[in-house]
N, C-alpha and C. Protein backbone atom coordinates (compact mmCIF):
# COMPACT_ATOMS: atom_id res chain seq x y z
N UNK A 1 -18.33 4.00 9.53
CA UNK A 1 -16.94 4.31 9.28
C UNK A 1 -16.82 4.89 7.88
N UNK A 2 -16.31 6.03 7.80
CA UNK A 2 -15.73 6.81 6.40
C UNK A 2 -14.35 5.84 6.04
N UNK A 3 -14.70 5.27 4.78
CA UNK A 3 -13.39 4.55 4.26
C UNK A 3 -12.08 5.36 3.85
N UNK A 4 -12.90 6.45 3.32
CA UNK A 4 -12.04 7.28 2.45
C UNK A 4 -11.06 7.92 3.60
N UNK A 5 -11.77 8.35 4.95
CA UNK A 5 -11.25 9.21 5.84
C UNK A 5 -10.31 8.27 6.81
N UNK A 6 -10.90 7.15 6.90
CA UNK A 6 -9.82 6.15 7.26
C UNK A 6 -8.56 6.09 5.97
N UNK A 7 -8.51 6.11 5.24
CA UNK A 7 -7.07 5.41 4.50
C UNK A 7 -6.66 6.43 4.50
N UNK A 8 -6.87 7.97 4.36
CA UNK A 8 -5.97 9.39 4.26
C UNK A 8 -5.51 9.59 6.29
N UNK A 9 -5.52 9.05 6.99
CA UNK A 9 -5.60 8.98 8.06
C UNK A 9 -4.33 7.93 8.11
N UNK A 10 -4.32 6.69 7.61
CA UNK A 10 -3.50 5.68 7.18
C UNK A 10 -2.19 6.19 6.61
N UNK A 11 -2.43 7.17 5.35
CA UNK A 11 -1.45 7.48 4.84
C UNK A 11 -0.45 8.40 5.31
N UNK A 12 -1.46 9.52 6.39
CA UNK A 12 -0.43 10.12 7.29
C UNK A 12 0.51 9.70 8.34
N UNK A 13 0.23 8.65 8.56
CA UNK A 13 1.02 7.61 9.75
C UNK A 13 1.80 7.21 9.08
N UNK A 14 1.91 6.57 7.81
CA UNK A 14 2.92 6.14 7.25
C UNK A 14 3.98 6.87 6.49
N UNK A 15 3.22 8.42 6.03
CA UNK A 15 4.55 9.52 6.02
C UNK A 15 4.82 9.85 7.32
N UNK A 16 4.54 9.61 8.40
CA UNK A 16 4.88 9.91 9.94
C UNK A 16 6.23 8.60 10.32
N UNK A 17 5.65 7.08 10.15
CA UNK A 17 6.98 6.54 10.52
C UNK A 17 7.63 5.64 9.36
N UNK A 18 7.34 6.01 8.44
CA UNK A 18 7.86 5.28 7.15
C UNK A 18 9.53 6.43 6.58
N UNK A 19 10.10 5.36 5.91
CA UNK A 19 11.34 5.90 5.42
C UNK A 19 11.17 5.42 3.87
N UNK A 20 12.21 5.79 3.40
CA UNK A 20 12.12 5.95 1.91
C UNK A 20 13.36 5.14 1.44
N UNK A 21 12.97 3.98 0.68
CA UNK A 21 13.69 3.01 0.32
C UNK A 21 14.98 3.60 -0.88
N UNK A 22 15.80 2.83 -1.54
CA UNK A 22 16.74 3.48 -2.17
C UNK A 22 16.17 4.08 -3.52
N UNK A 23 14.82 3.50 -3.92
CA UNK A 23 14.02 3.87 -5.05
C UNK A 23 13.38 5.41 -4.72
N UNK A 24 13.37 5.85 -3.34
CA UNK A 24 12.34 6.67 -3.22
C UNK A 24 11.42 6.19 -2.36
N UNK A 25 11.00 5.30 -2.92
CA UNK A 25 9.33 4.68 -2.31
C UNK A 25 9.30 4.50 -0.92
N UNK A 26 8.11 5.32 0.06
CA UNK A 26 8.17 5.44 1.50
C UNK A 26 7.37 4.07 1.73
N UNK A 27 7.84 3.60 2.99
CA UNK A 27 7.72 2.37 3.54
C UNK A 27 7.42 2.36 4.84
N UNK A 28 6.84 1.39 5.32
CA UNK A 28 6.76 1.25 6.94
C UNK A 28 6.57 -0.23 7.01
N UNK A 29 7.06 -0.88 8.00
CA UNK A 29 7.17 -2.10 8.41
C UNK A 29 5.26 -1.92 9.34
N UNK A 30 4.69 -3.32 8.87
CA UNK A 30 3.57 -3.48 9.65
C UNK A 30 3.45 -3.65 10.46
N UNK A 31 4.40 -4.26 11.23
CA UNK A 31 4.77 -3.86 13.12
C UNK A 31 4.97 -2.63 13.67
N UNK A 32 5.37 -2.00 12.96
CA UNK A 32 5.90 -0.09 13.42
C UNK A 32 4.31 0.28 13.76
N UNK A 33 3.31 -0.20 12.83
CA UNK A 33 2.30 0.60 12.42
C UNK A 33 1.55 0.28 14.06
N UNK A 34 1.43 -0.72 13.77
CA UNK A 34 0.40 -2.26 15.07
C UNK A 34 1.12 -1.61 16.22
N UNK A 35 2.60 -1.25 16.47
CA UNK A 35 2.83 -1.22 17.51
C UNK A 35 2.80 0.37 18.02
N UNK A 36 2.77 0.94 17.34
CA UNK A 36 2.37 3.00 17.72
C UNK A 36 1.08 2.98 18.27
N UNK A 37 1.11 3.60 19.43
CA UNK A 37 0.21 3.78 20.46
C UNK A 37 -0.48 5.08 19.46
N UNK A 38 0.06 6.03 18.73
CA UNK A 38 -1.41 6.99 18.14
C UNK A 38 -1.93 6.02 17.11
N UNK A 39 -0.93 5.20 16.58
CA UNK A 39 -2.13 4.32 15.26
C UNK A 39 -2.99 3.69 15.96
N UNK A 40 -2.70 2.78 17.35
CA UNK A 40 -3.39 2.16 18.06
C UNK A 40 -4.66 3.28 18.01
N UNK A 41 -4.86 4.00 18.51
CA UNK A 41 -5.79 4.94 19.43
C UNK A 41 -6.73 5.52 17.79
N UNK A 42 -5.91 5.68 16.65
CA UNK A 42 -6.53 5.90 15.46
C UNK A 42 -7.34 4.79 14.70
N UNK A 43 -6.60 3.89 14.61
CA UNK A 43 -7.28 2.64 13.78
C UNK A 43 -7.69 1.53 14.46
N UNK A 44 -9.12 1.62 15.12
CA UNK A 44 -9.45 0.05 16.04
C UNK A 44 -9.11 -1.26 14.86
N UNK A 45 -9.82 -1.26 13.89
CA UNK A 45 -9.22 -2.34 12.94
C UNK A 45 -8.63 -1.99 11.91
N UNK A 46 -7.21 -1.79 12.56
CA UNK A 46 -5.85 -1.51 11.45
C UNK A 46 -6.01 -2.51 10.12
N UNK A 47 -6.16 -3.85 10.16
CA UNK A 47 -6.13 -4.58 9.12
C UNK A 47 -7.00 -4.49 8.58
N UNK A 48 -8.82 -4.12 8.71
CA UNK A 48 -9.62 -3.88 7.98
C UNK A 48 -9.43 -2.61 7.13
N UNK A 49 -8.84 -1.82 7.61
CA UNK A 49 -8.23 -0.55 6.99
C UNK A 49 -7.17 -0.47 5.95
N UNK A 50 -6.44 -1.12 6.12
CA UNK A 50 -4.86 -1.32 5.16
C UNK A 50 -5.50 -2.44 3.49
N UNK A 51 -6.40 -3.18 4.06
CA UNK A 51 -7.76 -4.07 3.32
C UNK A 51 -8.14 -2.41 2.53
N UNK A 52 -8.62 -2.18 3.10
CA UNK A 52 -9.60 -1.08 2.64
C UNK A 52 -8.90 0.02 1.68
N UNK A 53 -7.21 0.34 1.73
CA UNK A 53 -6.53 0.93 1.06
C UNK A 53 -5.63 0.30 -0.28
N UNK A 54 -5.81 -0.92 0.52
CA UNK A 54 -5.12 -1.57 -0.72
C UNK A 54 -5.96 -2.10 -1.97
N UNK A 55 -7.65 -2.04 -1.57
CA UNK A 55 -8.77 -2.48 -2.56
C UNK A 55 -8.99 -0.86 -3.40
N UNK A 56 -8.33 0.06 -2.86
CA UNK A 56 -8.41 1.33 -3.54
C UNK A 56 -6.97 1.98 -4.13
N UNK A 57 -6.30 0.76 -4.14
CA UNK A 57 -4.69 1.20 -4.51
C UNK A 57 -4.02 2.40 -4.26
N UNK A 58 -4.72 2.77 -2.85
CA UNK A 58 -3.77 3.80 -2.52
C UNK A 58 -2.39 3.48 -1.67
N UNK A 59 -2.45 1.71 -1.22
CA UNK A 59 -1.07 1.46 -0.81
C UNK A 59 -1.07 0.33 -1.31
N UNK A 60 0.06 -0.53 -0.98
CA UNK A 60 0.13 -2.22 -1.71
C UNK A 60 1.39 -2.21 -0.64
N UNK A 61 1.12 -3.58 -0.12
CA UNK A 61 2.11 -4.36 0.97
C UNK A 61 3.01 -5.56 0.08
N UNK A 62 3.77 -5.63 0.97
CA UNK A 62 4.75 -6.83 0.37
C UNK A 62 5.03 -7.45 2.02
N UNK A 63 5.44 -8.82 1.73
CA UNK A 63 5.73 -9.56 3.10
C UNK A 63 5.87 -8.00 4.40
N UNK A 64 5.08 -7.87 5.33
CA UNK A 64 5.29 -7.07 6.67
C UNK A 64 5.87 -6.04 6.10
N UNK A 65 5.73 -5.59 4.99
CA UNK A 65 5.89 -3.90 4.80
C UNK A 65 4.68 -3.30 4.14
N UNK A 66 4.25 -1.64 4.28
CA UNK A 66 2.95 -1.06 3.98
C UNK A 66 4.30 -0.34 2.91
N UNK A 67 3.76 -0.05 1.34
CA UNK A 67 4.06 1.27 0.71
C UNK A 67 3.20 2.01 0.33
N UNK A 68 3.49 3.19 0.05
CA UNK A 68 2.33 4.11 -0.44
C UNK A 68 2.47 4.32 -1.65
C-alpha cells in the first residue's frame, strides 16, 4: 500500500463530501465517509488510512468529524 497515495485519495473524498465550517475549515462527518459506497470501494481500511493521515498532519479529527 502507497501511504502517500492513500491519504491524497482521502483528501479528495473529503473535498467531495465535506462542507466548510463558519471558519472556512472543510469538514466531513466520519459516518459520511464509512458510509459512501466510492470511499467504501476506495479505502478497504478507512481507519488505517485516516491513522495514516493524521500521523502526517495532513488531517486531524475531532469527536466523528475528519478536517483537512
Amino acid at each position: 500500500m502507497n501511504v502517500d497515495h492513500e491519504v491524497s485519495l482521502l483528501v479528495e473524498q473529503i473535498h467531495r463530501l465535506g462542507t466548510r465550517d463558519k471558519d472556512g475549515k472543510l469538514k466531513v462527518r466520519f459516518g459520511v465517509l464509512f458510509n459512501d459506497d466510492q470511499c467504501a470501494n476506495l479505502f478497504e481500511a478507512m481507519v488505517e488510512t485516516l491513522k495514516a493521515a493524521k500521523l502526517k498532519k495532513t488531517v486531524r479529527n475531532t469527536i466523528g468529524k475528519v478536517f483537512v
